[in-house]
C-alpha atoms as a PDB file:
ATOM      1  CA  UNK A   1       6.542 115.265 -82.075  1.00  0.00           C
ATOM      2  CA  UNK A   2       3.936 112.742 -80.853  1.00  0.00           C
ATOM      3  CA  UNK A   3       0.737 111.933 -80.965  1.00  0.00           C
ATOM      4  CA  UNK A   4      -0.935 110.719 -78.081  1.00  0.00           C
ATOM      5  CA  UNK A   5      -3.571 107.791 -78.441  1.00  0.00           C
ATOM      6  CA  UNK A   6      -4.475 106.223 -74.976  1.00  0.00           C
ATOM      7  CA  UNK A   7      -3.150 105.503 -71.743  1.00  0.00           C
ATOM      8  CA  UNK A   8      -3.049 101.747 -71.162  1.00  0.00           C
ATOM      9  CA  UNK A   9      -2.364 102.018 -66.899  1.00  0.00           C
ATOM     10  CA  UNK A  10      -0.507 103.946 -64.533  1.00  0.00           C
ATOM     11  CA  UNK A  11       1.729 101.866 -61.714  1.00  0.00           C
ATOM     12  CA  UNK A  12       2.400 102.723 -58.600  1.00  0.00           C
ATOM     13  CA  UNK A  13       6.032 102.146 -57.596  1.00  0.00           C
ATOM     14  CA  UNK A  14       7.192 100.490 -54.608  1.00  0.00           C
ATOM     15  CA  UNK A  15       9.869 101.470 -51.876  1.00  0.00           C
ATOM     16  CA  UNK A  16      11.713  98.129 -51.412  1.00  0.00           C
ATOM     17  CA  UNK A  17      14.194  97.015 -48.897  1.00  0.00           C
ATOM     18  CA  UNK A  18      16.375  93.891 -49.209  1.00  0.00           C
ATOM     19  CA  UNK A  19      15.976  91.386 -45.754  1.00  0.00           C
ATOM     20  CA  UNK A  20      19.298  92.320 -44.187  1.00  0.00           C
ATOM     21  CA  UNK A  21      17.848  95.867 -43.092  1.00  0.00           C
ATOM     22  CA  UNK A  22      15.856  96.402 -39.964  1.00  0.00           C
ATOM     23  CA  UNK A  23      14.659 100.216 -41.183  1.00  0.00           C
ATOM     24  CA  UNK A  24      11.344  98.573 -42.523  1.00  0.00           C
ATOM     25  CA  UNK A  25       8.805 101.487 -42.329  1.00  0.00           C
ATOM     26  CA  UNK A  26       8.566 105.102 -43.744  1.00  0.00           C
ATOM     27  CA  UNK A  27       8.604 106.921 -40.374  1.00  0.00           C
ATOM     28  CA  UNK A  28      11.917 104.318 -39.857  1.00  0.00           C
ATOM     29  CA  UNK A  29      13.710 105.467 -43.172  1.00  0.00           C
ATOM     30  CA  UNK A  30      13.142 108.912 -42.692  1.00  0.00           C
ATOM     31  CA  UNK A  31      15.009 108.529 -38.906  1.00  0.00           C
ATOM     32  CA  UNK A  32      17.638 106.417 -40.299  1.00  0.00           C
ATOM     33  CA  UNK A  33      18.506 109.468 -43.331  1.00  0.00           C
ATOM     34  CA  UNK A  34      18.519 112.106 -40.600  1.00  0.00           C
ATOM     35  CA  UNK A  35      20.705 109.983 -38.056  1.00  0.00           C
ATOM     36  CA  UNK A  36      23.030 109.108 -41.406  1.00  0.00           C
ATOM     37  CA  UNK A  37      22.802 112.170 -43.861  1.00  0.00           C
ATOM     38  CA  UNK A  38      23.873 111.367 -47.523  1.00  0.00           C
ATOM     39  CA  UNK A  39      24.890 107.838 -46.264  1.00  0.00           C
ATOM     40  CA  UNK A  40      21.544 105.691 -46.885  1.00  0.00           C
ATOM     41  CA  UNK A  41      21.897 104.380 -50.425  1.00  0.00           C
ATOM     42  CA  UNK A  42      18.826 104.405 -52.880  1.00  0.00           C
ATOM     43  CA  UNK A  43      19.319 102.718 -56.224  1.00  0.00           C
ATOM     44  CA  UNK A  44      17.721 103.988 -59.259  1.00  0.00           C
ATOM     45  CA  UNK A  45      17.493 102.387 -63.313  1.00  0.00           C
ATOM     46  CA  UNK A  46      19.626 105.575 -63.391  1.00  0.00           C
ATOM     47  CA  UNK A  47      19.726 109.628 -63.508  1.00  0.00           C
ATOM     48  CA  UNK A  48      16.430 111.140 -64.126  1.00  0.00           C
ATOM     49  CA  UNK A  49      14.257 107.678 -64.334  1.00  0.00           C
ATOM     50  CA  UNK A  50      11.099 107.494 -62.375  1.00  0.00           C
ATOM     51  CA  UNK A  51      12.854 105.987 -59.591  1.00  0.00           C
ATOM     52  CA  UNK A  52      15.435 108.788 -59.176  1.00  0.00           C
ATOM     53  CA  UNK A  53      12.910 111.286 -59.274  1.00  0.00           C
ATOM     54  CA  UNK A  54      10.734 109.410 -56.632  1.00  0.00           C
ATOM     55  CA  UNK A  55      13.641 109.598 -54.366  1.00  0.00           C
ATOM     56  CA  UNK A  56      13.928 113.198 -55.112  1.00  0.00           C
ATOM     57  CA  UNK A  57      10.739 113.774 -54.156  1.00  0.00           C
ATOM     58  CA  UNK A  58      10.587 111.876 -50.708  1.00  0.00           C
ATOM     59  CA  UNK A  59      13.852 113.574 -50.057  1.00  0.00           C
ATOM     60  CA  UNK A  60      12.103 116.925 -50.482  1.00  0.00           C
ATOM     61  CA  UNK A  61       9.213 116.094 -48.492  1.00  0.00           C
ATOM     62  CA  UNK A  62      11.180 114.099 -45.741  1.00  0.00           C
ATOM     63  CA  UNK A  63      13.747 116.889 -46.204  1.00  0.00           C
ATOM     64  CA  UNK A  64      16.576 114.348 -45.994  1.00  0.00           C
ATOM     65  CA  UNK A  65      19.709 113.664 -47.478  1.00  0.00           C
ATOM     66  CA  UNK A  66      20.234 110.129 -49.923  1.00  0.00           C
ATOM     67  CA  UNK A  67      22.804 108.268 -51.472  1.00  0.00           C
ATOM     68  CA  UNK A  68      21.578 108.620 -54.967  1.00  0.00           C
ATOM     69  CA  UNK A  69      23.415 104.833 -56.962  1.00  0.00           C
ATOM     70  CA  UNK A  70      21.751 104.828 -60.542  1.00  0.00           C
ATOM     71  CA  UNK A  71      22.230 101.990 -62.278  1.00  0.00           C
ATOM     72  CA  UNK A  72      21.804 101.146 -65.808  1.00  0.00           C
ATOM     73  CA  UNK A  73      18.455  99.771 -65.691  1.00  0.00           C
ATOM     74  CA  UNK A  74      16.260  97.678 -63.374  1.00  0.00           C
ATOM     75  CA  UNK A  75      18.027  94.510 -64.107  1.00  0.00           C
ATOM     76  CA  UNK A  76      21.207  95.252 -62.680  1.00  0.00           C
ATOM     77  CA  UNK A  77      19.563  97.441 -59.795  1.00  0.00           C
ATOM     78  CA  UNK A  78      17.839  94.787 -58.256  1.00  0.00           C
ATOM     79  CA  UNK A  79      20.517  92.166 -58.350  1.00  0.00           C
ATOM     80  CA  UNK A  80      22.786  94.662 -55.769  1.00  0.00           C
ATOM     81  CA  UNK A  81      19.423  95.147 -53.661  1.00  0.00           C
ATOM     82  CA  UNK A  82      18.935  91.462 -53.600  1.00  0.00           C
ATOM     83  CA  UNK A  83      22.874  91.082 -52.807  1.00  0.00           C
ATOM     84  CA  UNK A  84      23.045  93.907 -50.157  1.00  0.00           C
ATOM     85  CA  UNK A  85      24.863  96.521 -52.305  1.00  0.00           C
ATOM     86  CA  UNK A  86      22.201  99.038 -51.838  1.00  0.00           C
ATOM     87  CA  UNK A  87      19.849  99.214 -48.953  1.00  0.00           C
ATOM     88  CA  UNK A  88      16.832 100.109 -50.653  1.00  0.00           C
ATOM     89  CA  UNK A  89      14.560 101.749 -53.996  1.00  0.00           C
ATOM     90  CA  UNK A  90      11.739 103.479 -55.307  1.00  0.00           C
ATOM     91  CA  UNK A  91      11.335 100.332 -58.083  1.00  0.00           C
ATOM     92  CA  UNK A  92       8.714 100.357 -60.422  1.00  0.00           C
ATOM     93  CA  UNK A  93       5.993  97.675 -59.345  1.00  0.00           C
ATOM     94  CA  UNK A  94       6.130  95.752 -62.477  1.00  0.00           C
ATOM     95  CA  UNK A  95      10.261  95.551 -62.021  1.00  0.00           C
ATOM     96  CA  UNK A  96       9.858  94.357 -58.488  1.00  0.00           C
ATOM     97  CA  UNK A  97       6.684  92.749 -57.870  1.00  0.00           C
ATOM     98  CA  UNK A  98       8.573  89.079 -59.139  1.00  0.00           C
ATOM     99  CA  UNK A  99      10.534  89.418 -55.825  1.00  0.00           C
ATOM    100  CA  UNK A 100       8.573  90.931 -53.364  1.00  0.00           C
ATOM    101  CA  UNK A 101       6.264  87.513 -54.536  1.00  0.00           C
ATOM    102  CA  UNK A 102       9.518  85.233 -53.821  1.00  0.00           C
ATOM    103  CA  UNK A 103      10.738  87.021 -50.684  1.00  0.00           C
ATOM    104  CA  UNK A 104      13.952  88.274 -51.904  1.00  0.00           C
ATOM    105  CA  UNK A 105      12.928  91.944 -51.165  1.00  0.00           C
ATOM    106  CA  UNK A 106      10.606  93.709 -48.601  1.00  0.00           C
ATOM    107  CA  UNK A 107       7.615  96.247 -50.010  1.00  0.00           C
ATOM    108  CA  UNK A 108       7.531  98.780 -47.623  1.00  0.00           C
ATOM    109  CA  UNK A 109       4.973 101.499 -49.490  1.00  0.00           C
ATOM    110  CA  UNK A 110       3.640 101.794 -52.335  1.00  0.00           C
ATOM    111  CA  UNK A 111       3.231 105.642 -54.270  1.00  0.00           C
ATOM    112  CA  UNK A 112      -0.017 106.201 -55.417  1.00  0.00           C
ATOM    113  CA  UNK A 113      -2.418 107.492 -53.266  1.00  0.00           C
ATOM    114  CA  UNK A 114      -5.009 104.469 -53.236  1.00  0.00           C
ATOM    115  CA  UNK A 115      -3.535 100.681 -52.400  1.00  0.00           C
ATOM    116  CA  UNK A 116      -3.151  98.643 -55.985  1.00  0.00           C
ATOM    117  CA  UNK A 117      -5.090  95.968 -56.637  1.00  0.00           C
ATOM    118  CA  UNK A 118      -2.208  93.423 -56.928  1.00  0.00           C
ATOM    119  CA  UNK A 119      -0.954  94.528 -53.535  1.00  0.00           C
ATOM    120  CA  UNK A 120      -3.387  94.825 -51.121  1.00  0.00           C
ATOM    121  CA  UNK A 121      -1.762  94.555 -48.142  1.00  0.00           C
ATOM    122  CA  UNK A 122       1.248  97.284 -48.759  1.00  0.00           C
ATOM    123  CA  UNK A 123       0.418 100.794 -47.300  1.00  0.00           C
ATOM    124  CA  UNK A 124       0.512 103.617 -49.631  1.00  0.00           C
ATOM    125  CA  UNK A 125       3.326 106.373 -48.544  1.00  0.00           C
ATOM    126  CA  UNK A 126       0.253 109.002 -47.739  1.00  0.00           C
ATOM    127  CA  UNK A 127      -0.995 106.346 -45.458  1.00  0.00           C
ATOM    128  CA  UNK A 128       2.659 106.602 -44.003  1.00  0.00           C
ATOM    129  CA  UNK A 129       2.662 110.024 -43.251  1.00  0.00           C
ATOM    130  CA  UNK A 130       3.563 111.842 -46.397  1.00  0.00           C
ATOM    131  CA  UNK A 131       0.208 113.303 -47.867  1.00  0.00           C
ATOM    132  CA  UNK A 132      -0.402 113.350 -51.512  1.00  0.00           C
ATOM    133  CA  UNK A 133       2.927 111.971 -52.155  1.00  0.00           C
ATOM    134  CA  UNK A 134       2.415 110.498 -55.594  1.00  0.00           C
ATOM    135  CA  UNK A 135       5.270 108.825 -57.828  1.00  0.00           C
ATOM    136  CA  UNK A 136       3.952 106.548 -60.538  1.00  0.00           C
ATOM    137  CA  UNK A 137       5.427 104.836 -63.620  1.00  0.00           C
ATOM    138  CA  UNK A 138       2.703 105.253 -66.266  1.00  0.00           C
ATOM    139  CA  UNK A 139       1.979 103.446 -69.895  1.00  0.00           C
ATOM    140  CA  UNK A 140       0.693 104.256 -72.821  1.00  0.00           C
ATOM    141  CA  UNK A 141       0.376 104.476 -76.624  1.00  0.00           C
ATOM    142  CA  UNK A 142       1.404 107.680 -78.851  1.00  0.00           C
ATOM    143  CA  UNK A 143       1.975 108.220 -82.164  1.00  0.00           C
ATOM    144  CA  UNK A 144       3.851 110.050 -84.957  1.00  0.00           C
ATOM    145  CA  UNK A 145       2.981 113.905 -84.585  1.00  0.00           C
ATOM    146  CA  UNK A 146       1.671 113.074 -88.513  1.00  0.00           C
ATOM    147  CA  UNK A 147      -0.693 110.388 -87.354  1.00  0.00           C
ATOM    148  CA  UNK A 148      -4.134 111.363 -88.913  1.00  0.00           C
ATOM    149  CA  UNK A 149      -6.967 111.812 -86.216  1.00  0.00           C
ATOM    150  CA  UNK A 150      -8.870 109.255 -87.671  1.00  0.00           C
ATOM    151  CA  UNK A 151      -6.512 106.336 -87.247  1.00  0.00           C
ATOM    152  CA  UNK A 152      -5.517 107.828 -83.564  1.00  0.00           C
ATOM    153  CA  UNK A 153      -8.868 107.406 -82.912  1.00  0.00           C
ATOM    154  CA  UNK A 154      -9.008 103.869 -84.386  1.00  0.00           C
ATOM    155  CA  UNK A 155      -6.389 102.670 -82.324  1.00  0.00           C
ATOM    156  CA  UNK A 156      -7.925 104.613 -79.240  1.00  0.00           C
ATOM    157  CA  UNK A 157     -11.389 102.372 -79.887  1.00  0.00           C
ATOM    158  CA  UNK A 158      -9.476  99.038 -80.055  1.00  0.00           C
ATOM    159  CA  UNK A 159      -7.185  99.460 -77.230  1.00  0.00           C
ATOM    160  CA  UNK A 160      -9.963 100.354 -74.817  1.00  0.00           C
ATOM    161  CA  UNK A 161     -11.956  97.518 -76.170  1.00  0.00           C
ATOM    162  CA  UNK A 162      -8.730  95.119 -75.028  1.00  0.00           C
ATOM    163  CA  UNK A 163      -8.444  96.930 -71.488  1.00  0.00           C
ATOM    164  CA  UNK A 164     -12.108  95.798 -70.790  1.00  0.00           C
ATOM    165  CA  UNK A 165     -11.405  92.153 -71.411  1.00  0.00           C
ATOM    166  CA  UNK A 166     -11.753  90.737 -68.236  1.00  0.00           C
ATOM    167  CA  UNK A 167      -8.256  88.709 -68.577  1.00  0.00           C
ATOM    168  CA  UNK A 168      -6.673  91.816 -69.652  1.00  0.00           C
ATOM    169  CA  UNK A 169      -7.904  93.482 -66.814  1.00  0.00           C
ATOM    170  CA  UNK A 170      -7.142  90.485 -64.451  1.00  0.00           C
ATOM    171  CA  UNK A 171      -2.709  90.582 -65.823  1.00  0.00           C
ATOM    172  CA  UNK A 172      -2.845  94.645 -65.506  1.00  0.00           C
ATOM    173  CA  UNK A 173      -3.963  94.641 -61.693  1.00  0.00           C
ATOM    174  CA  UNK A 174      -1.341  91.902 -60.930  1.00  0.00           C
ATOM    175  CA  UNK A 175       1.371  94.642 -61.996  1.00  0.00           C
ATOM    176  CA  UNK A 176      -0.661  97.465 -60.210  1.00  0.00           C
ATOM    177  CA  UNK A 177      -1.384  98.757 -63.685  1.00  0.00           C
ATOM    178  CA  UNK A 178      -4.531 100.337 -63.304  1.00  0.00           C
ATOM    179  CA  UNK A 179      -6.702 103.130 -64.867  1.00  0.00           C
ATOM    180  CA  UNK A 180      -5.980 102.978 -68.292  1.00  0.00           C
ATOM    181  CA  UNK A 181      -8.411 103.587 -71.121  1.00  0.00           C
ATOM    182  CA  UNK A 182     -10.443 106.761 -71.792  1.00  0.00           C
ATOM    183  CA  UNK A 183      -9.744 109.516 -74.601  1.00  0.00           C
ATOM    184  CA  UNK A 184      -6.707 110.780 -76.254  1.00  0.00           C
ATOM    185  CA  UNK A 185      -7.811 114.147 -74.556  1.00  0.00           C
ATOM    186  CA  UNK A 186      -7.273 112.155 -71.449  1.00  0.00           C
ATOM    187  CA  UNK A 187      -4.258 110.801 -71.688  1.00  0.00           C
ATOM    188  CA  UNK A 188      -2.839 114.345 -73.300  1.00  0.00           C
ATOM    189  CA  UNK A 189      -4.128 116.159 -69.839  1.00  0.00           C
ATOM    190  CA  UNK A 190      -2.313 113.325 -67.947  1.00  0.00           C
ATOM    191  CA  UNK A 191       0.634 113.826 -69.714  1.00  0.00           C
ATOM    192  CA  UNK A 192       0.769 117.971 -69.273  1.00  0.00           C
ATOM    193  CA  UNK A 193       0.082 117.489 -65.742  1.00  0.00           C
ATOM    194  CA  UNK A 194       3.159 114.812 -65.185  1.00  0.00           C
ATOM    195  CA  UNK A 195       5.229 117.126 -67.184  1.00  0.00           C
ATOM    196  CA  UNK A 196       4.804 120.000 -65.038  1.00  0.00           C
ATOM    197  CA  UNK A 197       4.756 118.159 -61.390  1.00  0.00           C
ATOM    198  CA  UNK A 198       8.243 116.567 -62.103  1.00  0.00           C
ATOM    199  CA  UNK A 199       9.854 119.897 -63.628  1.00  0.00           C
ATOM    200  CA  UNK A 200       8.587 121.072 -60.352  1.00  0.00           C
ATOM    201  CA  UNK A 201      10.591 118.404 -58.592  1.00  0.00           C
ATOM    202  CA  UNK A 202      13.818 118.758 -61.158  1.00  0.00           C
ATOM    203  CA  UNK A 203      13.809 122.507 -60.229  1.00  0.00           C
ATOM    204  CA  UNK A 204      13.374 122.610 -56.366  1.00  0.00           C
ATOM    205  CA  UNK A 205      15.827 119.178 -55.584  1.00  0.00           C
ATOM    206  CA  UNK A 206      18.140 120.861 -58.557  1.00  0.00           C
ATOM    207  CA  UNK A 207      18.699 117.433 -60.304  1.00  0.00           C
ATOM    208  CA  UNK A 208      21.265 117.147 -62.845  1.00  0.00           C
ATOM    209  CA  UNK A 209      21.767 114.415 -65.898  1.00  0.00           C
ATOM    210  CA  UNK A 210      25.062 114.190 -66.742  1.00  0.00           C
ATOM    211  CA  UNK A 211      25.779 113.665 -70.205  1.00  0.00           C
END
């Protein structure tokens, strides 16, 4: 149905905490699920987003049991972190990167497997024990399956000609966007490979959407 054009970055997202909890590492969370199965609460922007399938997948690789809260959206998400609601969440770092900056949550990892640029100082979850744990939020341009080539490649010029503008560059790392650019044949690989390393997840954590 699409046609895709370029991939503009791909985020990391971060494990957050609001202040009232004293669980403040990996190795910390993971003790805290096994001491209090299905009791530690995770919020999500709701069933099957990129933060409920990041929980899924530290679940599987902790082999713990979560309290799965989706919500609908980031917005309202963060506002019951902030408030003590939920204890903590796989948040995309362009959602919470705002308030890790103010100090009204705590970054505890980040999920790709190299440190982003715009957060230097926050240890990736492989650094944390959990080896290639990877969970990203990723952006990019597609279009219409009846796009002709030529114009997908049009666009594909341009955009990567705006990613190497050094300002462009310099607002994408503060939101841990990074990597973007290259070939539609790129960003069509990418997208075959994310497709079948979350069905993987869907399948073995049997997640369900209901309608």
């Amino acid at each position: 149905d699409f046609v895709p054009i370029v991939l503009v970055g791909v985020t990391p997202n971060l494990l957050i905490a609001n202040g009232a909890q004293k669980a403040l590492s990996v190795k910390d969370i993971v003790a805290l699920c096994k001491a209090e199965p299905g009791k530690v609460s995770f919020g999500s922007a709701g069933a099957g987003s990129a933060q409920h399938l990041a929980l899924e997948s530290f679940k599987l690789q902790a082999q713990v049991d979560a309290l799965h809260i989706p919500y609908k959206g980031s917005g309202p998400l963060l506002t019951d972190l902030i408030g003590g609601q939920i204890q903590y969440s796989f948040e995309t770092m362009t959602a919470a990167t705002p308030h890790v900056k103010s100090g009204k949550v705590i970054a505890i990892a980040q999920t790709r497997a190299k440190r982003a640029k715009g957060h230097p100082n926050v240890p990736t979850m492989q650094e944390q024990g959990f080896p290639g744990f990877e969970a990203t939020t990723w952006y990019g341009l597609a279009g219409p399956g009846k796009l002709p080539g030529s114009i997908a490649q049009k666009i594909n010029r341009d955009v990567n000609a705006v990613l190497a503008m050094p300002d462009v560059q310099e607002k994408l790392d503060t939101y841990g966007a990074e990597d973007g650019g290259g070939s539609a044949e790129k960003f069509t690989q990418f997208i075959q490979s994310e497709i079948a390393k979350w069905a993987k997840v869907v399948k073995d954590a049997n997640v369900k959407v209901e309608s």
